[in-house]
N, C-alpha and C. Protein backbone atom coordinates (compact mmCIF):
# COMPACT_ATOMS: atom_id res chain seq x y z
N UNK A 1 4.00 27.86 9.71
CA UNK A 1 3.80 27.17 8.45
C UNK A 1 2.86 25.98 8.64
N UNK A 2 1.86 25.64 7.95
CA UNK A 2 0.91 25.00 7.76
C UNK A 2 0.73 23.86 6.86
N UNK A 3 1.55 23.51 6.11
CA UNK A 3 2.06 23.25 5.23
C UNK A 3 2.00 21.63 5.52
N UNK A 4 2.61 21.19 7.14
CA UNK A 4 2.15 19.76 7.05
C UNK A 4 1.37 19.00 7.36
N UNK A 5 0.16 20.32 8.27
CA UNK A 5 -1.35 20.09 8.24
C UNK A 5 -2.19 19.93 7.36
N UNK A 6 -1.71 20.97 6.15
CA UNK A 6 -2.63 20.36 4.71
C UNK A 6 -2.16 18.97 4.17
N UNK A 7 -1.18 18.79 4.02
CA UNK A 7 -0.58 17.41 3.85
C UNK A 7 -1.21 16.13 4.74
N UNK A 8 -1.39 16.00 6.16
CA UNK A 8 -1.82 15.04 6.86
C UNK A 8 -3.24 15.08 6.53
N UNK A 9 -4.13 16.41 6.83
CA UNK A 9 -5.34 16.55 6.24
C UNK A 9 -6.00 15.74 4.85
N UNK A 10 -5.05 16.09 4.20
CA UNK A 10 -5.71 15.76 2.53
C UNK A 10 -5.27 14.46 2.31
N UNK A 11 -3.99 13.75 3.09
CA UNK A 11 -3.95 12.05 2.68
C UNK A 11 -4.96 11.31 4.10
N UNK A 12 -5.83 11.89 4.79
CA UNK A 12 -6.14 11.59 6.00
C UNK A 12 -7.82 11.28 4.83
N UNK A 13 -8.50 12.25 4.22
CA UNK A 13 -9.50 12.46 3.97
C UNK A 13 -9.53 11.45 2.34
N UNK A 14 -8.11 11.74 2.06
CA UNK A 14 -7.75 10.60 0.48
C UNK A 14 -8.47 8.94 0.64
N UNK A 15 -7.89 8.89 1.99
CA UNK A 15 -7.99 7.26 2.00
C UNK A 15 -9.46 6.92 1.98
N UNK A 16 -9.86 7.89 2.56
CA UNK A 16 -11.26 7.42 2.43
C UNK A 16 -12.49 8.06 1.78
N UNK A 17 -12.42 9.97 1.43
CA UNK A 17 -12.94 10.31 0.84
C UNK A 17 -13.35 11.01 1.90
N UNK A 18 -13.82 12.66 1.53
CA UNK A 18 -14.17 13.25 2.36
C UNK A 18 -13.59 14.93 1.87
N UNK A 19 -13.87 16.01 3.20
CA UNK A 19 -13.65 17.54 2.69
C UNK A 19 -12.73 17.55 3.77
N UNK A 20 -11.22 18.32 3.06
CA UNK A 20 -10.54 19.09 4.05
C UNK A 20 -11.00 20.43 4.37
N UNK A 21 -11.49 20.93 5.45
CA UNK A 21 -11.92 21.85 6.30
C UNK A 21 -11.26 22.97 6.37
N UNK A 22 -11.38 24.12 6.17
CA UNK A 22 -9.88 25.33 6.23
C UNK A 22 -10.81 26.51 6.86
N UNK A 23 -10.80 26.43 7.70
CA UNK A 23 -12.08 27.35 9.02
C UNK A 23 -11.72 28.48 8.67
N UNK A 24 -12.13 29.78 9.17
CA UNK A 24 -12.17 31.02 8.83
C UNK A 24 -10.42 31.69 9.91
N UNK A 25 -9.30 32.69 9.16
CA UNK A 25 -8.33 32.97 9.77
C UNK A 25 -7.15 32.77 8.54
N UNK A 26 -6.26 33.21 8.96
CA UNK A 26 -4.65 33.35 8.08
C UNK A 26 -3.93 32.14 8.62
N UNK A 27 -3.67 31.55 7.42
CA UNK A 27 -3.17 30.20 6.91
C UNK A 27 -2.29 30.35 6.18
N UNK A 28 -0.82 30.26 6.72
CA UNK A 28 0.65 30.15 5.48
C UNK A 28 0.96 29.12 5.23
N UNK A 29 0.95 28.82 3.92
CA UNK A 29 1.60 27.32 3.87
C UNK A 29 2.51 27.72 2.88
N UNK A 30 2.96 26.21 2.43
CA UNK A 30 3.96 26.26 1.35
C UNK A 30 2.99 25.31 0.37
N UNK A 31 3.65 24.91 -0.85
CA UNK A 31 2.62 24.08 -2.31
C UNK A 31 1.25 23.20 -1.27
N UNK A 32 0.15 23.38 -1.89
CA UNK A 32 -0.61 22.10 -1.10
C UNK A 32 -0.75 21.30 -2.56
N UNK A 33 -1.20 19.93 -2.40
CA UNK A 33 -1.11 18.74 -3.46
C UNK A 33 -2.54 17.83 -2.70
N UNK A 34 -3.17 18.52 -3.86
CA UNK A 34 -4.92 17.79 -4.02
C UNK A 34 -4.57 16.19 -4.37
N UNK A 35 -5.47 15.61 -4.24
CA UNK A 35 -5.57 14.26 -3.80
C UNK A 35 -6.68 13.16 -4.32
N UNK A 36 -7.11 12.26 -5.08
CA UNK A 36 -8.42 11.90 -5.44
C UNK A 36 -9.70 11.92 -4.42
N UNK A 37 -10.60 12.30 -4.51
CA UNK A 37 -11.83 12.03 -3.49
C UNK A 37 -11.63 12.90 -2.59
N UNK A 38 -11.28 13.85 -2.53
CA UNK A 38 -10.81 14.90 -1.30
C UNK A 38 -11.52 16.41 -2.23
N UNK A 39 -12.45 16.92 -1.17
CA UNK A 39 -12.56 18.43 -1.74
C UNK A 39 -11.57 19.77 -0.97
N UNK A 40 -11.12 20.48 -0.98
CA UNK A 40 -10.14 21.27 -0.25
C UNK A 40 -11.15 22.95 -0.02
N UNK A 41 -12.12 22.74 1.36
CA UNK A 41 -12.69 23.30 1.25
C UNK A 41 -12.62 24.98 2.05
N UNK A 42 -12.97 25.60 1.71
CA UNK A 42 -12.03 27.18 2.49
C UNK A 42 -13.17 28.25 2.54
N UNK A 43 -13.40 28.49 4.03
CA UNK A 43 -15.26 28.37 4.21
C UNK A 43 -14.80 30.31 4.47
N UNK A 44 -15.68 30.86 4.17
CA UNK A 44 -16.37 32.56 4.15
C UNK A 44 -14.73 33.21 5.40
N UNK A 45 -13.98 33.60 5.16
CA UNK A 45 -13.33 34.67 6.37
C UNK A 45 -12.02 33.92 6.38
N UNK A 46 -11.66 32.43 5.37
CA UNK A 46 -10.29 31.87 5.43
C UNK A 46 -9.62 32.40 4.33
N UNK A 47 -8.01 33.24 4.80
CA UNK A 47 -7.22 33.34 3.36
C UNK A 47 -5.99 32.53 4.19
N UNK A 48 -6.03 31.85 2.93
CA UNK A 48 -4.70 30.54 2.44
C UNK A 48 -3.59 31.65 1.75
N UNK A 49 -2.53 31.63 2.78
CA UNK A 49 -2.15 32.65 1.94
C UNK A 49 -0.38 31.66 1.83
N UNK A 50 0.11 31.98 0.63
CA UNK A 50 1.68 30.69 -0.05
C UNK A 50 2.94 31.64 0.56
N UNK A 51 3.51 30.87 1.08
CA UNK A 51 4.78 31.79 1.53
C UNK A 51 5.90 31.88 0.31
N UNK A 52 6.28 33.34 0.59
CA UNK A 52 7.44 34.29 0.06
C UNK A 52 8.51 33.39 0.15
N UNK A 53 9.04 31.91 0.68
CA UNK A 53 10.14 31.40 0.73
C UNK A 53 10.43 30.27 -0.69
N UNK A 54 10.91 31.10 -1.57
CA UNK A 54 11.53 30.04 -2.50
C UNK A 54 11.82 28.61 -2.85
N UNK A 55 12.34 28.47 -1.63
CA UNK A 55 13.21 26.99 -1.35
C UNK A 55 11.47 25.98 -1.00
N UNK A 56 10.57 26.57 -0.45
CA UNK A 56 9.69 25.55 -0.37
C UNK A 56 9.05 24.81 -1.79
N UNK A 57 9.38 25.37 -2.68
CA UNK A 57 8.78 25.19 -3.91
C UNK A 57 9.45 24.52 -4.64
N UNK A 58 9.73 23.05 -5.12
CA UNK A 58 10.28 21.91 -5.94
C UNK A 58 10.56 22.77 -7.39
N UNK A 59 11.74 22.62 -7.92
CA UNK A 59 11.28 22.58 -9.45
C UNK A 59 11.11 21.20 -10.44
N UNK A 60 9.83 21.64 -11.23
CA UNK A 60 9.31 20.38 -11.77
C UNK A 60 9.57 20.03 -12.87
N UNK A 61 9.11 19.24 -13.53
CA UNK A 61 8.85 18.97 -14.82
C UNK A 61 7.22 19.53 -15.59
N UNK A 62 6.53 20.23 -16.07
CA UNK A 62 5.88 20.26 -16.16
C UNK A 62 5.34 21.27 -17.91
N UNK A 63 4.22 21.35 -18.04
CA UNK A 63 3.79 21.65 -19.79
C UNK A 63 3.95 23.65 -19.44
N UNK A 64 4.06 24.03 -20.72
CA UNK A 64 4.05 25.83 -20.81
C UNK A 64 3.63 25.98 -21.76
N UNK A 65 2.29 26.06 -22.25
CA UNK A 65 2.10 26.85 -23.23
C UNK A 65 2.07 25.59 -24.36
N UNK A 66 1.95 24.17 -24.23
CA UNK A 66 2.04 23.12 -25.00
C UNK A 66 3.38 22.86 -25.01
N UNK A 67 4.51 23.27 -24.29
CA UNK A 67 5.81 22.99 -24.03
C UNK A 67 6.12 22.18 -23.07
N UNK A 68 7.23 21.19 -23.02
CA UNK A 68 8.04 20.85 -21.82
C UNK A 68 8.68 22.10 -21.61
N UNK A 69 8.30 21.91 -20.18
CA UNK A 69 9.13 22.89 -19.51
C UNK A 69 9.77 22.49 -17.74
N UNK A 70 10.39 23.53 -17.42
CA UNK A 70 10.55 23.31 -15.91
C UNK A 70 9.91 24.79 -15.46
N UNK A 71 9.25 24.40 -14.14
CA UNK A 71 9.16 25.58 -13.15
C UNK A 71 9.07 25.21 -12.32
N UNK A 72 8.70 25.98 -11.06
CA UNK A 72 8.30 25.68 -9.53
C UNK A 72 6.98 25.09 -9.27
N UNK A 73 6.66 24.00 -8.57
CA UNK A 73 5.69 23.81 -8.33
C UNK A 73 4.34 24.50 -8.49
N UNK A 74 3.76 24.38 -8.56
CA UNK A 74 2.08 25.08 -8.34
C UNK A 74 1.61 25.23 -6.85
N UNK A 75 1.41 26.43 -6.23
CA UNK A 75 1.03 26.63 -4.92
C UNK A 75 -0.58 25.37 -4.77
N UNK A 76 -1.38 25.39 -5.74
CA UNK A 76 -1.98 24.20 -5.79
C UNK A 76 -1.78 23.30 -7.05
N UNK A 77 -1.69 22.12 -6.60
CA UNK A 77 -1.34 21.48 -8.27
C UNK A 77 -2.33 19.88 -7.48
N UNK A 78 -2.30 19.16 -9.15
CA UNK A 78 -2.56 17.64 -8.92
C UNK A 78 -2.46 17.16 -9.97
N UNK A 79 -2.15 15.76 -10.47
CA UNK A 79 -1.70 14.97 -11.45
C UNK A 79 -2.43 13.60 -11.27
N UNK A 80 -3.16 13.42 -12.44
CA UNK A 80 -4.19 12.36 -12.48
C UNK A 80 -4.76 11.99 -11.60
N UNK A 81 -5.62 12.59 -11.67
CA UNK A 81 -6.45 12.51 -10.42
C UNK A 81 -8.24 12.37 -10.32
N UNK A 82 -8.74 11.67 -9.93
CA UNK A 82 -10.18 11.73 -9.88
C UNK A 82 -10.87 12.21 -8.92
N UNK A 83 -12.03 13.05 -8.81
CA UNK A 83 -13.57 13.04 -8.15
C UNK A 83 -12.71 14.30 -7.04
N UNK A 84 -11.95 15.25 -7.27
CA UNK A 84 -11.40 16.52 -6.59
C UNK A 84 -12.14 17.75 -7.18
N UNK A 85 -11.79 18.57 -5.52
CA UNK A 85 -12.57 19.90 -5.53
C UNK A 85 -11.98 20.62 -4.55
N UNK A 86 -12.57 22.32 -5.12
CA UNK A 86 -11.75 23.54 -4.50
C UNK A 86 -12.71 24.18 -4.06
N UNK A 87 -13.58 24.03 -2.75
CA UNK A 87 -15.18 24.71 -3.29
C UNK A 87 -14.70 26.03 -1.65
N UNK A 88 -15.84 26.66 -1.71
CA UNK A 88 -15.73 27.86 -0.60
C UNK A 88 -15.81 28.93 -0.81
N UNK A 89 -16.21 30.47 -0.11
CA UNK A 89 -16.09 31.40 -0.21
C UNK A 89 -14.43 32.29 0.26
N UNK A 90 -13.67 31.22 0.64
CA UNK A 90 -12.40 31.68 0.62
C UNK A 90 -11.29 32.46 -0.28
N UNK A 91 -10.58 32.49 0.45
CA UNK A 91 -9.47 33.00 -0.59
C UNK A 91 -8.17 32.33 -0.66
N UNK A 92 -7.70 32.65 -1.69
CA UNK A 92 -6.16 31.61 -1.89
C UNK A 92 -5.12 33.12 -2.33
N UNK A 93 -4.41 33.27 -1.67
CA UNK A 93 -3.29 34.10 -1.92
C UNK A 93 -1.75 34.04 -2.54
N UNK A 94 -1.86 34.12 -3.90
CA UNK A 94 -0.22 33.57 -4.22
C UNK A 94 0.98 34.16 -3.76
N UNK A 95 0.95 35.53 -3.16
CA UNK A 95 2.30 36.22 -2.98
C UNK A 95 2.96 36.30 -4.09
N UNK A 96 2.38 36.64 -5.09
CA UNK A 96 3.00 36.90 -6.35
C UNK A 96 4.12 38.10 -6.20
N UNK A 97 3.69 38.91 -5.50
CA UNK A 97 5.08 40.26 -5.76
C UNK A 97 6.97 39.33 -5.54
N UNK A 98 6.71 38.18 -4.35
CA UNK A 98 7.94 37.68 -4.58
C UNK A 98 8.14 37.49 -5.67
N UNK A 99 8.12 37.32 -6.42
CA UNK A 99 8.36 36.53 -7.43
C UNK A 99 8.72 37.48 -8.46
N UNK A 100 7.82 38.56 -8.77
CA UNK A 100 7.96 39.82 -9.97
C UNK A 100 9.03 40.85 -9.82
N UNK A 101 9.81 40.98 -11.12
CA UNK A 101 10.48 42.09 -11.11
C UNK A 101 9.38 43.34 -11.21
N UNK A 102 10.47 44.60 -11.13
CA UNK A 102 9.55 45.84 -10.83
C UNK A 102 10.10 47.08 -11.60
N UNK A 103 9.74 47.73 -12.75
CA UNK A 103 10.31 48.62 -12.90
C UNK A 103 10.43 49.85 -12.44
N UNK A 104 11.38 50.30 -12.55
CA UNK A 104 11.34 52.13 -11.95
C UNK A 104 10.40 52.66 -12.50
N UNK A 105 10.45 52.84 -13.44
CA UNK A 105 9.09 54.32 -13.92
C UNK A 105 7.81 53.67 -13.86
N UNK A 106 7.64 52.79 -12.92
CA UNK A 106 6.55 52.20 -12.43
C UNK A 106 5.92 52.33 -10.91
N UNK A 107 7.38 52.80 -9.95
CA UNK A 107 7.00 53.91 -8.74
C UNK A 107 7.05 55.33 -8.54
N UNK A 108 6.82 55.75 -7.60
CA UNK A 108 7.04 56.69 -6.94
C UNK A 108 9.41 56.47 -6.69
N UNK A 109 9.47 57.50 -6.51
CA UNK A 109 10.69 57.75 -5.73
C UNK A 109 11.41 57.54 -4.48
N UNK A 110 9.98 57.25 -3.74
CA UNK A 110 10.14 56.62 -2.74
C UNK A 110 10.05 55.59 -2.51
N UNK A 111 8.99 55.20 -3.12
CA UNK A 111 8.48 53.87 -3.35
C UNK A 111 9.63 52.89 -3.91
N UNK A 112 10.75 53.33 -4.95
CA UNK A 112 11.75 52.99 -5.52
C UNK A 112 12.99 52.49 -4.61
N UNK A 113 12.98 53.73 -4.13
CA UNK A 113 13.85 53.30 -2.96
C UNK A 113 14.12 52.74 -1.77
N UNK A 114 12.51 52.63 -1.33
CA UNK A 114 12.28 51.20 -0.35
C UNK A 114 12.79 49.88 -1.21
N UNK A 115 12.24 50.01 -2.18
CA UNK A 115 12.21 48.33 -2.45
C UNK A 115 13.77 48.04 -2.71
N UNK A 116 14.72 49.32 -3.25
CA UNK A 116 15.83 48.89 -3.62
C UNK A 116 16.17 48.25 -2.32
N UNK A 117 16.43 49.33 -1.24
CA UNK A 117 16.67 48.68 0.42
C UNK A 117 16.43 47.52 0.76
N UNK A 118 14.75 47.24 0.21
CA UNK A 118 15.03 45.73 0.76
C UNK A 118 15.77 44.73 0.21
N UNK A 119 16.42 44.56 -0.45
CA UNK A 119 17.23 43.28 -1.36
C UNK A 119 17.08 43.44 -2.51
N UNK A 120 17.39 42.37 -2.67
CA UNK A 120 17.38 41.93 -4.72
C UNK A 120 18.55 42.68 -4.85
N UNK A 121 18.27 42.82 -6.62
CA UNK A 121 19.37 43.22 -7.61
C UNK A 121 18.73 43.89 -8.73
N UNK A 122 19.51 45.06 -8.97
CA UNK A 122 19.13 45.71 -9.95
C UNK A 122 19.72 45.26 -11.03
N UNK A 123 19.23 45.49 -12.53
CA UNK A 123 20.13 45.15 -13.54
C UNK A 123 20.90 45.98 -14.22
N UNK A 124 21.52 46.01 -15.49
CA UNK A 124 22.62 46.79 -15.28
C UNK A 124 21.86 48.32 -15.82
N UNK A 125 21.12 48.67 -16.17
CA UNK A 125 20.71 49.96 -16.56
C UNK A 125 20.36 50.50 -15.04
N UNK A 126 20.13 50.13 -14.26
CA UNK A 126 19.91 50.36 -12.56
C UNK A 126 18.16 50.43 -12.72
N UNK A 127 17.55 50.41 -13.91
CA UNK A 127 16.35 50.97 -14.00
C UNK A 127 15.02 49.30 -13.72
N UNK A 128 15.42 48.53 -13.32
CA UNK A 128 14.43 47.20 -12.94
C UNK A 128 15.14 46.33 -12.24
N UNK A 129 14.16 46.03 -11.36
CA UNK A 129 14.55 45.61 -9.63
C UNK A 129 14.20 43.99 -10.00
N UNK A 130 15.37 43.18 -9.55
CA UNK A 130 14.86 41.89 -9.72
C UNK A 130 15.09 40.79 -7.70
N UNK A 131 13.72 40.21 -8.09
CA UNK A 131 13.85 39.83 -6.09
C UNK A 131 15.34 39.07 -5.78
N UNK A 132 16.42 38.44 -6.70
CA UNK A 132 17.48 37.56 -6.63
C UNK A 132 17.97 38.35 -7.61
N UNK A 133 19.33 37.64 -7.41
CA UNK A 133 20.57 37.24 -8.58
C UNK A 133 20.05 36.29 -9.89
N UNK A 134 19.39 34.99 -9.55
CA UNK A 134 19.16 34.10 -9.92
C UNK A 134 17.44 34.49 -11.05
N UNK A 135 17.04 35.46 -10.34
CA UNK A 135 15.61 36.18 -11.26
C UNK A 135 15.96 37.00 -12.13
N UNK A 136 17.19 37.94 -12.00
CA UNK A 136 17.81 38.84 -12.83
C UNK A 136 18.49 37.62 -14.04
N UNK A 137 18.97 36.78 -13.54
CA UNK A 137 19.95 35.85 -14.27
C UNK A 137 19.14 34.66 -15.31
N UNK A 138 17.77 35.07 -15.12
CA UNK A 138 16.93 34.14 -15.45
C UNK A 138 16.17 34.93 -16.89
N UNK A 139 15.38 36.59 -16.51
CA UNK A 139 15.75 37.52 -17.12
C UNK A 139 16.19 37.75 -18.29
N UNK A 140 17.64 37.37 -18.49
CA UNK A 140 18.49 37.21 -19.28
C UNK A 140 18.82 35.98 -20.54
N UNK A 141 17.88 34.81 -19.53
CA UNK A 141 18.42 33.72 -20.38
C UNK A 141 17.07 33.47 -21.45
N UNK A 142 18.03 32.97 -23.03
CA UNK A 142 17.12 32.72 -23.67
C UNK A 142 15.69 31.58 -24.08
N UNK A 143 14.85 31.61 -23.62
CA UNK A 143 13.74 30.52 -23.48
C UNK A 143 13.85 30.06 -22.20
N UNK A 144 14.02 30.64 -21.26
CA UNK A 144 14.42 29.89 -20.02
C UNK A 144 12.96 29.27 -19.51
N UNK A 145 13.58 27.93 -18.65
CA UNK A 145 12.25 27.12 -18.36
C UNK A 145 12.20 26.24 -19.64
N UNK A 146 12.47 26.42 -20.81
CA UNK A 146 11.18 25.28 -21.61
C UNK A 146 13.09 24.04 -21.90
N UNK A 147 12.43 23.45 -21.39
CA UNK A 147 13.05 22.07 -21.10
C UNK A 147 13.56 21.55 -23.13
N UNK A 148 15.08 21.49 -22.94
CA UNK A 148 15.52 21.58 -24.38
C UNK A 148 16.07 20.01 -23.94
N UNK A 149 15.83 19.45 -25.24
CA UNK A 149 16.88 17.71 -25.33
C UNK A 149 18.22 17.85 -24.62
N UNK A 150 18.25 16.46 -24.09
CA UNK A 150 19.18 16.32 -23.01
C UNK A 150 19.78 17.24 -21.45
N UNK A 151 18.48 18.29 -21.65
CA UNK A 151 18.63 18.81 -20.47
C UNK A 151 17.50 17.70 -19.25
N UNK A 152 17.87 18.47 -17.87
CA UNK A 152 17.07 17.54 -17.05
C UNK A 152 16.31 18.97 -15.77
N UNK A 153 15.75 18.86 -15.12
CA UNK A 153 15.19 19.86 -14.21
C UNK A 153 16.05 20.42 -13.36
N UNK A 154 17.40 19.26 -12.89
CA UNK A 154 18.42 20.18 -12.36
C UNK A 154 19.53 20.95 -12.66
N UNK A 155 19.34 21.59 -14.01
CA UNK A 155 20.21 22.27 -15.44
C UNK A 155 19.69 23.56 -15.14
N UNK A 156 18.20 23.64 -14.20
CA UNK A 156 17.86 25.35 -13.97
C UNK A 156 17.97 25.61 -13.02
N UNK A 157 18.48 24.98 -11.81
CA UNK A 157 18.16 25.40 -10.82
C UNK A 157 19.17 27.05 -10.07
N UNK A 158 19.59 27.01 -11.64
CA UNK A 158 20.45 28.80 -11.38
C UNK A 158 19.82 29.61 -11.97
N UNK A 159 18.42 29.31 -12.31
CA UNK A 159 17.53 30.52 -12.96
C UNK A 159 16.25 30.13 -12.15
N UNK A 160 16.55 29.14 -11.03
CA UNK A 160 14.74 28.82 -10.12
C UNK A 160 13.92 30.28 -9.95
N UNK A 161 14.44 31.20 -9.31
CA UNK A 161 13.48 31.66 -8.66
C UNK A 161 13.24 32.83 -9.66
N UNK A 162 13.37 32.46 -10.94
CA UNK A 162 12.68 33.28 -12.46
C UNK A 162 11.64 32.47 -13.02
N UNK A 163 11.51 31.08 -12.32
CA UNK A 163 10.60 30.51 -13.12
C UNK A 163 9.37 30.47 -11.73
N UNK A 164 8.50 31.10 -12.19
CA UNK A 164 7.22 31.54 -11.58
C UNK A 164 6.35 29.90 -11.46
N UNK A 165 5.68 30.09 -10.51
CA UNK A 165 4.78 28.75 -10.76
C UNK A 165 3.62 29.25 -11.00
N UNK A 166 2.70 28.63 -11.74
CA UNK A 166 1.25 28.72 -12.10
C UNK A 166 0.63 28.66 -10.58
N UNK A 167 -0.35 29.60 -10.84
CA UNK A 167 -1.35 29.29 -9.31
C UNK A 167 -1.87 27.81 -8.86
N UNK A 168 -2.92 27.83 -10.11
CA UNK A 168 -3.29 26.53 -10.34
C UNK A 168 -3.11 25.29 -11.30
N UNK A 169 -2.52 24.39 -10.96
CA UNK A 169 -2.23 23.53 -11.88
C UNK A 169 -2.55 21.85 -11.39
N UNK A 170 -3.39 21.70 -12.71
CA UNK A 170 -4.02 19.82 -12.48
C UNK A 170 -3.74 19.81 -14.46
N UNK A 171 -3.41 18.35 -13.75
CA UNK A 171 -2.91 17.87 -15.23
C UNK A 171 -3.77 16.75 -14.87
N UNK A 172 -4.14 15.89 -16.30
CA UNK A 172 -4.99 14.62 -16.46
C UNK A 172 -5.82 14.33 -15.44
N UNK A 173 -6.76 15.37 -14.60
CA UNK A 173 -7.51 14.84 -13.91
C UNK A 173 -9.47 14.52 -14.86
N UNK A 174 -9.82 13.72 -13.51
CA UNK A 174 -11.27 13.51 -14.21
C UNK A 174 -12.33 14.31 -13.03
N UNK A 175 -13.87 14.47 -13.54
CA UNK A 175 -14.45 15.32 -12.18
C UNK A 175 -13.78 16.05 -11.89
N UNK A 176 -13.56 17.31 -11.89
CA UNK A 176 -13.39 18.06 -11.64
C UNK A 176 -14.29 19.23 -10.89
N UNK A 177 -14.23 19.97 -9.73
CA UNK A 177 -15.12 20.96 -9.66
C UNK A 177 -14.30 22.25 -8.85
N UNK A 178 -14.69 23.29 -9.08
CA UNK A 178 -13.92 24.56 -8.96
C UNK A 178 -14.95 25.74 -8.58
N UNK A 179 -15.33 26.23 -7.20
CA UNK A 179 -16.10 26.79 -7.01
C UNK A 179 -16.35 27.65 -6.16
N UNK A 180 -16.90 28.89 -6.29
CA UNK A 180 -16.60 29.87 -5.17
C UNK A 180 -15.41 30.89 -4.75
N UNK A 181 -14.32 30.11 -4.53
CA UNK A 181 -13.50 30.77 -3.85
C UNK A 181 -12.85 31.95 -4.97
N UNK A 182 -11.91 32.28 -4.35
CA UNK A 182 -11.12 33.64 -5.03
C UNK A 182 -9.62 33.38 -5.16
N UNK A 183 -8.81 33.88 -5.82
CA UNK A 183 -7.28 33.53 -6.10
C UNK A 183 -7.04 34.90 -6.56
N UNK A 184 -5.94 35.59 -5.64
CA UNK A 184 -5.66 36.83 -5.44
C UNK A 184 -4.20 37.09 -5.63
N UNK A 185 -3.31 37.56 -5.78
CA UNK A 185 -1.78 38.29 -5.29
C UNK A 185 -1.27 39.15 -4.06
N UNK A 186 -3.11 39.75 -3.37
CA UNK A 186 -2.88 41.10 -2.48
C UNK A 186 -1.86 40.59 -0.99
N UNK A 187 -0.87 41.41 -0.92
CA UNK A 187 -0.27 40.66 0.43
C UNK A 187 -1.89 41.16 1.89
N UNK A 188 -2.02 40.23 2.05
CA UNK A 188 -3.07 40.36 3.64
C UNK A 188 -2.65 41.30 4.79
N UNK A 189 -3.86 42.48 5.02
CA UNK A 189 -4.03 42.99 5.98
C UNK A 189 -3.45 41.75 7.64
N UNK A 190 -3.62 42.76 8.17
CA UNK A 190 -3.39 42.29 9.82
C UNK A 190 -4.67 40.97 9.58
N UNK A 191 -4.62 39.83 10.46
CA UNK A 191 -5.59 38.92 10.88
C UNK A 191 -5.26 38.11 11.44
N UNK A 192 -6.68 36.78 11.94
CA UNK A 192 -6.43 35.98 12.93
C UNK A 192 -5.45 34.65 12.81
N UNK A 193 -4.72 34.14 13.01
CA UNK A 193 -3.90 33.03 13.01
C UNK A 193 -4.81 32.21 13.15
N UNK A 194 -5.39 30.72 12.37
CA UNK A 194 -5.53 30.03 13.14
C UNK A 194 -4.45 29.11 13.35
N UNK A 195 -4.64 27.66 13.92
CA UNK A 195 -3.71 26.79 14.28
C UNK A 195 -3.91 25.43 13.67
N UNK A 196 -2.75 25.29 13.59
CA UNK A 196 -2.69 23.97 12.12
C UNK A 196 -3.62 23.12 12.47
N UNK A 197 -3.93 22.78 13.96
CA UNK A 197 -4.57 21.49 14.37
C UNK A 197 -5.99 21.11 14.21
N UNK A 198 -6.64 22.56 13.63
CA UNK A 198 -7.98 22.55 13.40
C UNK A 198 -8.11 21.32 12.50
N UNK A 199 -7.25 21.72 11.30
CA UNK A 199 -7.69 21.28 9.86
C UNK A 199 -7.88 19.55 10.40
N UNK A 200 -9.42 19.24 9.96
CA UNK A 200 -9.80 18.41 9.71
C UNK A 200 -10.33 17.33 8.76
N UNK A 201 -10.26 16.20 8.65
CA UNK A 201 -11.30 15.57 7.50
C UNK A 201 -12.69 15.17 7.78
N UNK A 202 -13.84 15.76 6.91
CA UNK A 202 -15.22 15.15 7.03
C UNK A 202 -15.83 14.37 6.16
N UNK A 203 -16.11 13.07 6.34
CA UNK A 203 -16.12 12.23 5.28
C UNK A 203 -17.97 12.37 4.99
């Protein structure tokens, strides 16, 4: 996990301004959190790819659709923020299948029955696969996520892992730039590891 290399990286390059570096190789992290004056840059042959683990992901406070709502963090997010950037020929990988239910008459038979094997929960028609208890249970509930009077963010945390996080999310920033790279779901072929210690700042 990589997760507290982007972190040292991006308040390393904050203070003073500058590009976090993301060299070419397979990179797991958990949420990264852009920074003012920092570009987050992810050069030709790097996929950033967000780990399948739930628990790394905060639930927030945050807008849906012009709603208060709650969900999980944003694998990238930032909040008021100035003179930030996403530039590169890279890739950013959400691991979205954690997250999605799956219906039956949407595989193969086999295909069906792997996924039952691996975990989750079916619901009660047996006919859609949910990754938790808590995604099935989420599923179910009405308006879930949009943040109702006198509730607070820890009122969902028995429907978390139904509330999906946005890939990308910046609220009230200024300058903005967004460029190049790619934002995908595909889980990654075999590739190279690199090692957290690369990631650098270049001012």
């Amino acid at each position: 996990m990589n997760t507290e290399a982007f972190r040292k990286a991006t308040d390393a390059c904050a203070a003073k301004g500058g590009t976090v570096l993301v060299p070419p190789g397979l990179w797991l992290t958990g949420p990264i959190q852009l920074k003012s004056n920092v570009n987050l840059h992810v050069q030709r042959g790097t996929l950033v790819r967000f780990t399948t683990d739930k628990s790394q992901f905060r639930l927030i406070k945050t807008n849906w659709e012009g709603v208060d709502a709650v969900r999980n963090e944003s694998p990238l997010s930032g909040y008021d923020l100035e003179d930030i950037a996403i530039t590169g020929a890279g890739v950013f990988d959400g691991a979205g299948d954690a997250w999605r239910m799956v219906k039956k008459d949407k595989l193969t038979a086999t295909q069906w029955q792997r996924l039952v094997k691996s975990g989750g929960v079916l619901d009660e028609k047996q006919t859609t696969w949910y990754p938790s208890a808590q995604s099935l249970k989420g599923s179910a509930t009405p308006e879930p996520g949009i943040l109702k009077p006198g509730k607070d963010v820890g009122d969902y945390a028995d429907i978390k892992n139904f509330l999906r996080p946005n890939m990308l999310s910046l609220h009230r920033c200024k300058q903005v730039l967004l460029e190049d790279f790619t934002i995908q779901n595909r889980r990654p072929g075999p590739s190279t590891r690199c090692c957290a210690t690369t990631l650098r700042c270049a001012a």
